[in-house]
Protein backbone atom coordinates (compact mmCIF):
# COMPACT_ATOMS: atom_id res chain seq x y z
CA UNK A 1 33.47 -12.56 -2.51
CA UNK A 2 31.16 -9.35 -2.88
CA UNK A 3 33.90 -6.78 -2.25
CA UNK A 4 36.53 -9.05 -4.63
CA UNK A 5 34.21 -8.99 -7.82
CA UNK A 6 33.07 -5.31 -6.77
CA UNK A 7 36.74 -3.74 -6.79
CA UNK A 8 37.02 -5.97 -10.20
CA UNK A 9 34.38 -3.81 -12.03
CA UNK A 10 31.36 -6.18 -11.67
CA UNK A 11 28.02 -5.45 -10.22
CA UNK A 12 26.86 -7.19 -7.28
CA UNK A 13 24.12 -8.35 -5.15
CA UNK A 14 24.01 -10.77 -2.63
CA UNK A 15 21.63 -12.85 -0.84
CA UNK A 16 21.93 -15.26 2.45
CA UNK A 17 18.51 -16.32 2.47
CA UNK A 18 16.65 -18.03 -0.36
CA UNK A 19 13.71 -15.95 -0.20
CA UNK A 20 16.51 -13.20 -0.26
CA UNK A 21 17.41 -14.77 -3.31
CA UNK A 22 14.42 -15.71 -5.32
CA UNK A 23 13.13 -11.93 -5.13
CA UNK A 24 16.44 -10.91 -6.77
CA UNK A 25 16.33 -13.01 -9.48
CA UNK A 26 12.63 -12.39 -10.19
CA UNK A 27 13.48 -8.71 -10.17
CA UNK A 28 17.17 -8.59 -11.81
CA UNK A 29 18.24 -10.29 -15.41
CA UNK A 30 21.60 -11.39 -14.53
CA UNK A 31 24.48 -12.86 -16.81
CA UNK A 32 26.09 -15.00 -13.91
CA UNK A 33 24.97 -15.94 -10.72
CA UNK A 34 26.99 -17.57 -8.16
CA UNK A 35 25.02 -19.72 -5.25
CA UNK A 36 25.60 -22.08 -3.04
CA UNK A 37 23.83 -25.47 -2.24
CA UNK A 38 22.79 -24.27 1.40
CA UNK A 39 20.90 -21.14 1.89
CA UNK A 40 19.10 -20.38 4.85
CA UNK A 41 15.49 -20.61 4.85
CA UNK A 42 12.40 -20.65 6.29
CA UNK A 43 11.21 -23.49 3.81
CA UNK A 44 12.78 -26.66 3.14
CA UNK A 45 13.52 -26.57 -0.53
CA UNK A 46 15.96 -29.05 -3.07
CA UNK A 47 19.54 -26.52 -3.12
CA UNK A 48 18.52 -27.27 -6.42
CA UNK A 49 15.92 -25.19 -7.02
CA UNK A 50 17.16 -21.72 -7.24
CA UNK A 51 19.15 -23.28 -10.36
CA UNK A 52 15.35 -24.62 -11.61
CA UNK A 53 14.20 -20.95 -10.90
CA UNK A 54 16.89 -18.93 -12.82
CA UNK A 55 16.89 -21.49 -15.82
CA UNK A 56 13.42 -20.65 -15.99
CA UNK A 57 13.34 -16.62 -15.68
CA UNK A 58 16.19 -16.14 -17.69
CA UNK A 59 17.79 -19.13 -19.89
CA UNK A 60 20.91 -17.49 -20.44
CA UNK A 61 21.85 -16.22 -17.22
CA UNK A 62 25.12 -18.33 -16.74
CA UNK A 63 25.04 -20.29 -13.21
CA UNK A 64 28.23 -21.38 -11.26
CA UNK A 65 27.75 -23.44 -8.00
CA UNK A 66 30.30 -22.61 -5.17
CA UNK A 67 29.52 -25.19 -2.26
CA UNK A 68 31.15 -27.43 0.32
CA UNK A 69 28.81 -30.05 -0.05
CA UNK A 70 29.62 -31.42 -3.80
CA UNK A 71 29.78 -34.86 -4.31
CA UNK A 72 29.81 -35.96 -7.99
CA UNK A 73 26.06 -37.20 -7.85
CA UNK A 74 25.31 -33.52 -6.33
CA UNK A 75 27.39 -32.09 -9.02
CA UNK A 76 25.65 -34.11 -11.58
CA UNK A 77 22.81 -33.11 -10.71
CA UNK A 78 23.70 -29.09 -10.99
CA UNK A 79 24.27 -29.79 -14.25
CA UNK A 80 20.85 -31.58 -14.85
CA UNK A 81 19.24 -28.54 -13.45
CA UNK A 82 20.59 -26.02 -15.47
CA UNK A 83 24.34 -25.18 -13.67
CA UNK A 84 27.24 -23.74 -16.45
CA UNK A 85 29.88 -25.20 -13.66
CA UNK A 86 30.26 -26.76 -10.25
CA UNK A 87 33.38 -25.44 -7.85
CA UNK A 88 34.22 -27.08 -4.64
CA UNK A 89 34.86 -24.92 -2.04
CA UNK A 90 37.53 -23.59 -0.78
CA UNK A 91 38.77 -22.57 -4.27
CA UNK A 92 40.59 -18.68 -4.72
CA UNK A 93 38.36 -16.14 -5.60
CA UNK A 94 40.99 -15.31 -8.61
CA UNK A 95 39.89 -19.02 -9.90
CA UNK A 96 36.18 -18.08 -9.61
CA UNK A 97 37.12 -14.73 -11.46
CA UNK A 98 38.71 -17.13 -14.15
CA UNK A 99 35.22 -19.26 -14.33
CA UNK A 100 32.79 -16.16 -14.53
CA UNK A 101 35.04 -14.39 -17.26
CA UNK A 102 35.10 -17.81 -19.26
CA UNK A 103 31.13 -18.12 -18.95
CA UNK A 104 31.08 -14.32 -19.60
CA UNK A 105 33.16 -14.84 -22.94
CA UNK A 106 31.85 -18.29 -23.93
CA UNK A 107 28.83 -18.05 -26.54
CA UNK A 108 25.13 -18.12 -25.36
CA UNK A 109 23.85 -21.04 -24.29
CA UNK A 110 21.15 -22.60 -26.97
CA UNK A 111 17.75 -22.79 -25.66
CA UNK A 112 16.60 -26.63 -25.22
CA UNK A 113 12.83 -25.84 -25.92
CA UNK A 114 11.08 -27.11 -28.23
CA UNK A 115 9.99 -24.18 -30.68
């Protein structure tokens, strides 16, 4: 997936490991981020939370979840948490290209906040 959105023009950084993970986002504003449910790690955190984490840091950073585990309460649930769009794996990487450019191309989201 790294070397498909690189030759496409996109810059990328990856993570396996959701410490990996959590220090990227804390040190990079990014307009999407793709994650799975399952990262390895040395904790045993919700899958949920790196969406908790990035909603927080940056509100309009658009989030797709790529994962072999979805079931609709799981997907759901993404969307409670903050995800722009839940993709069951195995899906082709040109339909993920399709997703990001929409979320890329779709308006910024509205903060939910209260001012």
């Amino acid at each position: 997936m790294s070397e498909y959105f690189s030759l496409h023009g996109y810059r990328v950084d990856t993570a396996r490991e959701l410490e990996e993970a959590e220090k990227l986002i804390e040190a990079t504003e990014y307009k999407v981020v793709i994650q799975d449910l399952r990262l390895t790690t040395t904790r045993n955190p919700d899958g949920l939370d790196i969406i908790k984490m990035i909603r927080s840091q940056n509100p309009q950073t658009r989030i797709i979840v790529l994962t072999a585990y979805g079931s609709t309460e799981m997907e759901d649930e993404a969307r409670r948490c903050g995800a722009d769009a839940f993709l069951r794996k195995p899906k082709p990487l040109s339909q993920v290209a399709q997703v990001v450019q929409g979320l890329l191309e779709a308006p910024p989201k509205q903060s939910t906040r209260p001012a």
